[in-house]
Protein backbone atom coordinates (compact mmCIF):
# COMPACT_ATOMS: atom_id res chain seq x y z
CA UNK A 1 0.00 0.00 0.00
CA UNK A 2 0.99 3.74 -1.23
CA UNK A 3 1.95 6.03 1.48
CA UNK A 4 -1.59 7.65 2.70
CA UNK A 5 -0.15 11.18 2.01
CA UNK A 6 1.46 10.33 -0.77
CA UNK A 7 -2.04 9.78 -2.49
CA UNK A 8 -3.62 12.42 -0.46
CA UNK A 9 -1.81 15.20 -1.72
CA UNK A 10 -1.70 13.74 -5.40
CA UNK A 11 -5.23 13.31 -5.28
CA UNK A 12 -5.61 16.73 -3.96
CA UNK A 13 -3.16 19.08 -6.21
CA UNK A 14 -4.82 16.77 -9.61
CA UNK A 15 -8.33 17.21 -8.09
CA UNK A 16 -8.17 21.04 -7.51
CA UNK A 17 -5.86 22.00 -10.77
CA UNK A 18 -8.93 20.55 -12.76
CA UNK A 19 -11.05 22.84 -10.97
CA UNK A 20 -9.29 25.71 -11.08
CA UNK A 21 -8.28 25.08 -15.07
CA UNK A 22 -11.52 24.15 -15.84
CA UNK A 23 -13.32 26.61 -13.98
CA UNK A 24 -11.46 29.27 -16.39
CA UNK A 25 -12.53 27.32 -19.46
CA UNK A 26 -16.33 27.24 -17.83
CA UNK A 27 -15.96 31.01 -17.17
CA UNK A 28 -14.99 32.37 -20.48
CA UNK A 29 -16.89 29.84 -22.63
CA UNK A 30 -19.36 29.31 -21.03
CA UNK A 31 -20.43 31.71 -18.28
CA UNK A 32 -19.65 35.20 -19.87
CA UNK A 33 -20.94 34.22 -23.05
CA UNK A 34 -24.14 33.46 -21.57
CA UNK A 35 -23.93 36.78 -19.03
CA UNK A 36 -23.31 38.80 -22.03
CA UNK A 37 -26.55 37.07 -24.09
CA UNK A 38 -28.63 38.61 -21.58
CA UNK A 39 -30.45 41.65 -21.63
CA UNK A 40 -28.17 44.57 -20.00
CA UNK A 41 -30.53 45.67 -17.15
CA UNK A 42 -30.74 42.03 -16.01
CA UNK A 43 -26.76 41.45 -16.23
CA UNK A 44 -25.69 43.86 -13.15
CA UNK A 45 -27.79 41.43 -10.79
CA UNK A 46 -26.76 38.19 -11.92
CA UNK A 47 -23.10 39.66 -11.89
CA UNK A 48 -23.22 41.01 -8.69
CA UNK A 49 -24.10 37.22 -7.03
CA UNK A 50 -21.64 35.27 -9.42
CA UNK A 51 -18.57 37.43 -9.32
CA UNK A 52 -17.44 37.42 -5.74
CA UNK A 53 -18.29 33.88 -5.33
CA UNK A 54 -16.33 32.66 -8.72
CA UNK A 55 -13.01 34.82 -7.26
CA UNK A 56 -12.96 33.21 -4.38
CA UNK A 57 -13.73 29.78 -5.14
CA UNK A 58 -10.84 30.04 -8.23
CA UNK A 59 -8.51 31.98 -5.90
CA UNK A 60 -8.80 29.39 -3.10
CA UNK A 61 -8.61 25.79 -6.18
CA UNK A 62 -5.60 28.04 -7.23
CA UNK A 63 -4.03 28.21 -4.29
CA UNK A 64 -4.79 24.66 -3.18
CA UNK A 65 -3.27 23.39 -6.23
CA UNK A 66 0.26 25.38 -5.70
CA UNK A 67 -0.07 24.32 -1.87
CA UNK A 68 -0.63 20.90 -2.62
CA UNK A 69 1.84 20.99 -5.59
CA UNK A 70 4.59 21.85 -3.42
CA UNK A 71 3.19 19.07 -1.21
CA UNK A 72 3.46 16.66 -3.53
CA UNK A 73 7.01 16.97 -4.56
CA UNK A 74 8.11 16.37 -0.32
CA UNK A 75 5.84 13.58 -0.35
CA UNK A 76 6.77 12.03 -3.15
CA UNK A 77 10.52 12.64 -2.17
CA UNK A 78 11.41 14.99 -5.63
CA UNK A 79 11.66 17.44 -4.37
CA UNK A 80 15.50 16.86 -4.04
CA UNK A 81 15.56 17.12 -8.00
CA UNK A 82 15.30 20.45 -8.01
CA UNK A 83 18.44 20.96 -6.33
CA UNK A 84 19.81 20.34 -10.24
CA UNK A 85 16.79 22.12 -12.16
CA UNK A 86 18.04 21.48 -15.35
CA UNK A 87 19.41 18.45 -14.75
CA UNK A 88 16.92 16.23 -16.26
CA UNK A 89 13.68 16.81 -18.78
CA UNK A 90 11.57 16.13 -15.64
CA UNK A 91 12.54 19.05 -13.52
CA UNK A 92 12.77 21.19 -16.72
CA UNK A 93 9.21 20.78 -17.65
CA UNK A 94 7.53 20.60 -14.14
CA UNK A 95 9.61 23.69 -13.31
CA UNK A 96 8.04 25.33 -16.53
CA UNK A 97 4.30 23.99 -15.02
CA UNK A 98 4.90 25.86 -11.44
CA UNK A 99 6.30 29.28 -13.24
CA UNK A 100 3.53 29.63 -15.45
CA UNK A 101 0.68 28.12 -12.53
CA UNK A 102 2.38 30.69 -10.35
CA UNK A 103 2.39 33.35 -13.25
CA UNK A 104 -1.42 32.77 -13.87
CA UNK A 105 -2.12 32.89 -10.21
CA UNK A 106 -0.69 36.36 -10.01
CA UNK A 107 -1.87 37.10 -13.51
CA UNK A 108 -5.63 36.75 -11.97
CA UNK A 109 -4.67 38.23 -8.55
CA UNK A 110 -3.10 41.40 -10.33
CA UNK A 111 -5.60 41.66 -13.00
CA UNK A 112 -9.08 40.04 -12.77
CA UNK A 113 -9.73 40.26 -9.17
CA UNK A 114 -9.80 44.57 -9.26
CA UNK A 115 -11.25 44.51 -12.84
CA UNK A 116 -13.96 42.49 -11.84
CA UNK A 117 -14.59 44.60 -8.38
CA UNK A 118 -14.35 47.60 -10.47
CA UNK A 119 -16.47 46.60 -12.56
CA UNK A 120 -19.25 45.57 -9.37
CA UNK A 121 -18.48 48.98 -7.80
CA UNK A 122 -19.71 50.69 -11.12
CA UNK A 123 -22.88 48.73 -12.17
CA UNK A 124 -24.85 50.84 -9.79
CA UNK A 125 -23.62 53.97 -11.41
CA UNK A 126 -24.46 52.76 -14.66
CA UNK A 127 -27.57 51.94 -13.79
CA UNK A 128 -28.49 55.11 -11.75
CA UNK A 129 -27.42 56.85 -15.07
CA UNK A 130 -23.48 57.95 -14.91
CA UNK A 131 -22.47 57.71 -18.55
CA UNK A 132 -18.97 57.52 -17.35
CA UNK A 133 -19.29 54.43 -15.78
CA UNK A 134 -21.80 52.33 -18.55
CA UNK A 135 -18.77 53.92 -20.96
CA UNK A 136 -16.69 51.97 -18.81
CA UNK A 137 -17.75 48.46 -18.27
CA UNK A 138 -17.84 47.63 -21.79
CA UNK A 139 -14.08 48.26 -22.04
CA UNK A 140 -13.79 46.07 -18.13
CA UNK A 141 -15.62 43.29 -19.94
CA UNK A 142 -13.24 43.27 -22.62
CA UNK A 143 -10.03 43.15 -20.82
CA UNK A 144 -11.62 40.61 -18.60
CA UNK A 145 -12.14 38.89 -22.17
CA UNK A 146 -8.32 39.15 -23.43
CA UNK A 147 -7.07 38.25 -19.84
CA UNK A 148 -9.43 35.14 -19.65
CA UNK A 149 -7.64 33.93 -23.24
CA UNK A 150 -4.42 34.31 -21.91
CA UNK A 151 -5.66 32.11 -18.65
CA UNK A 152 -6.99 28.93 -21.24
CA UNK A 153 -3.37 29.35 -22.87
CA UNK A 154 -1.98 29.49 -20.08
CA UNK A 155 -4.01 26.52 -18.38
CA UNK A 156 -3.13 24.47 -21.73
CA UNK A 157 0.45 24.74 -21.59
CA UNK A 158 0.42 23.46 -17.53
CA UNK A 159 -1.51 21.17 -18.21
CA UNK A 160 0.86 20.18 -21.54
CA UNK A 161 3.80 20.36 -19.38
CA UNK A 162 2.63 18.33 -16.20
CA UNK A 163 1.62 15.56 -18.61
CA UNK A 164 4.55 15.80 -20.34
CA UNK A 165 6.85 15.65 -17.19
CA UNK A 166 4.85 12.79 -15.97
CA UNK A 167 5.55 10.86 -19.08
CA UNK A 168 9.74 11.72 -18.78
């Protein structure tokens, strides 16, 4: 029998990347596509509710995948690897996996989470009438767009590289 937390942290870090790679691939097609079908008066409502509860829940998979990540290299004892990082094709590509999960993780911390709370903090105004702010969510909403593409690239070529260093 497998070391208990071995498994435990394997299961964990492969368990919450999937839902914090596929949550991004559910967001952007699926979820804004479907936000943005809707009429506009109806939109700052259903926003309001989904918004804070998608940053946290991807914030907190995010981080539970890095935590458990790091995890899973002392449990499985490879950590020690990295001691050489380029060394082997192994360390290579898993190093490349953690840089670019820990460059989306900031990428969403730096860039989505204020967009999007900008973009909450303004819906009101819009609504009430400010021109300034309805001029402004429009162009929120599409940085929010670009930013999400970069996230499913991003996602992609993680998940490329922690398949591929599982195969070396």
């Amino acid at each position: 029998m497998d070391d208990p937390f071995r498994l435990t942290t394997q299961f964990l870090h492969v368990f919450a990347a999937i839902l914090w790679i596929g949550g991004g691939f559910y967001t952007l097609l699926v979820q804004v596509p479907g936000v943005l079908a809707t009429p506009p008066q109806a939109r700052g409502p259903i926003v309001a509710q989904i918004a804070p509860r998608q940053i946290f829940y991807i914030l907190r998979v995010a981080e539970l995948t890095l935590v458990t990540g790091v995890l899973n290299l002392i449990a499985t004892g490879r950590a020690r690897e990295f001691e050489d990082p380029f060394g082997q094709r192994w360390t290579i590509l898993l190093g490349l996996g953690i840089l670019l999960a820990v460059a989306l993780y900031g990428l969403v911390r730096a860039t989505v989470v204020p967009w999007t709370y900008r973009m909450l903090a303004l819906g009101p105004k819009a609504a009430s009438g400010d021109a300034a702010a309805a001029a402004e969510i429009p162009r929120i909403i599409a940085r929010l767009v670009r930013v999400g593409r970069i996230q499913l690239t991003l996602g992609a070529l993680i998940i490329l590289a922690m398949v591929a260093a599982g195969l070396s």
